[in-house]
Protein backbone atom coordinates (compact mmCIF):
# COMPACT_ATOMS: atom_id res chain seq x y z
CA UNK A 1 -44.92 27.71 43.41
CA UNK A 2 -45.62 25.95 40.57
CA UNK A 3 -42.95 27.99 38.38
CA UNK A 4 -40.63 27.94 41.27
CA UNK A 5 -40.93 24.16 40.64
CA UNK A 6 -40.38 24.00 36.93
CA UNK A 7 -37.09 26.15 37.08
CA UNK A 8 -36.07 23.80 39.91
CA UNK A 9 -36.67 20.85 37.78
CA UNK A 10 -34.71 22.14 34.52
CA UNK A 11 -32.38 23.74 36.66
CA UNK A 12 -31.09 19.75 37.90
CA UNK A 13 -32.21 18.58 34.16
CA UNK A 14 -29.90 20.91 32.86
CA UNK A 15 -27.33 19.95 35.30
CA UNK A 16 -27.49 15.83 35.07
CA UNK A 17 -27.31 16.75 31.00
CA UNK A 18 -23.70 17.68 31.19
CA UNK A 19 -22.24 14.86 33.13
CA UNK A 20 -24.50 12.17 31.33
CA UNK A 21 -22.63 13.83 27.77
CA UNK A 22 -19.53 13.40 29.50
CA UNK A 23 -19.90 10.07 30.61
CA UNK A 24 -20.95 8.85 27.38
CA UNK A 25 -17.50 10.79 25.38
CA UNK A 26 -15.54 9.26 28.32
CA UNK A 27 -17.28 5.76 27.53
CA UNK A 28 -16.85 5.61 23.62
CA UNK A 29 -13.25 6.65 23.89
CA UNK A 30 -12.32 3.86 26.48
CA UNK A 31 -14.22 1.68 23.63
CA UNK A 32 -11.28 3.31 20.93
CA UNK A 33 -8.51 2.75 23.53
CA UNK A 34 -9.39 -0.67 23.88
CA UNK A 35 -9.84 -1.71 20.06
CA UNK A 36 -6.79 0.37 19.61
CA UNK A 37 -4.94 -2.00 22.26
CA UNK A 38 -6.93 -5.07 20.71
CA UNK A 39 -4.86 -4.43 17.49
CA UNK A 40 -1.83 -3.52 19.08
CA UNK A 41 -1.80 -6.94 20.81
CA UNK A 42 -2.77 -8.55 17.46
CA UNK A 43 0.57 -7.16 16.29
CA UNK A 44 2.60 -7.86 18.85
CA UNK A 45 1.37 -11.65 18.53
CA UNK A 46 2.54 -11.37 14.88
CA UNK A 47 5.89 -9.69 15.23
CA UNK A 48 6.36 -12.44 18.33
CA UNK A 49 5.70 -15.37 15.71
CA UNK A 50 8.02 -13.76 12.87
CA UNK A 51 10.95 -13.38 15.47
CA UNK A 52 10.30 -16.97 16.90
CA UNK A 53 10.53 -17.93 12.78
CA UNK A 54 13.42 -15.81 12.27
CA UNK A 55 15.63 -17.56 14.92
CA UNK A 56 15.39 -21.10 12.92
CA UNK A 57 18.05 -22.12 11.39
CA UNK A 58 15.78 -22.79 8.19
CA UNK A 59 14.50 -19.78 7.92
CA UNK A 60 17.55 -17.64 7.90
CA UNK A 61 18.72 -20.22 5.09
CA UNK A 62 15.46 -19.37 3.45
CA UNK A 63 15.87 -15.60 3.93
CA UNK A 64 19.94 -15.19 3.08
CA UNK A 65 18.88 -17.34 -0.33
CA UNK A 66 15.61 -15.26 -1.43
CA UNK A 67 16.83 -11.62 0.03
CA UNK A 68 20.71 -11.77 -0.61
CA UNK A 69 21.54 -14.65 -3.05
CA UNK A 70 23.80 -16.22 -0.89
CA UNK A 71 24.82 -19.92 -1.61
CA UNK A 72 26.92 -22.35 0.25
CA UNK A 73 30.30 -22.62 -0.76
CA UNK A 74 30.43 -24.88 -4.17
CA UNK A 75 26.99 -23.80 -5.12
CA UNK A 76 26.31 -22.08 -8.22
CA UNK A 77 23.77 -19.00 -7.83
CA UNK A 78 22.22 -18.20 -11.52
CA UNK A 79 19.75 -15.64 -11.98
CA UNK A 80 17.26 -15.87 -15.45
CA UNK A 81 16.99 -12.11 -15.89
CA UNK A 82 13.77 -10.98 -18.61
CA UNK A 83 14.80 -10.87 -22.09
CA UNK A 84 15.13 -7.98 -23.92
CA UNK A 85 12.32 -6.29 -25.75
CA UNK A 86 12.33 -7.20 -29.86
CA UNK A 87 13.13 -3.70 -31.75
CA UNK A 88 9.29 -2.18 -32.68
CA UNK A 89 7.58 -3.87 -29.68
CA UNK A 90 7.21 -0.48 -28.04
């Protein structure tokens, strides 16, 4: 009876291992999936706030003057390029 017992006993042992090892897989990736959309929302945020900039009038201004050198007409654009190494200063 009494080994009857203990088979019985790691017999449901054995059987509540399995689902407690996949509960706890199925826990720590919900954890991943939800830091994953944690950061995906972080960047959404961002790319929200750079298209809210982007649609000011100031920034595109900014933007066409730094990225493409465009000037208002009348306005001189001048660019200081770097000088030219001396001969020997290799």
């Amino acid at each position: 009876m009494v080994v009857i017992t203990c088979l019985s006993l790691a017999v449901l042992v054995g059987l509540a291992v399995v689902p407690v090892r996949t509960w706890l897989s199925q826990k720590e990736k919900t954890r991943q999936a939800e830091a994953e959309i944690s950061r995906i929302d972080q960047d959404i945020a961002s790319l929200e706030r750079q298209l809210g900039e982007l649609q000011t009038d100031a920034e595109i201004e900014r933007r066409a003057r730094q990225d493409f050198d465009l000037v208002y007409p009348g306005e001189e654009s001048y660019r200081i390029l770097p000088s030219e190494p001396e001969p020997g200063d290799d």
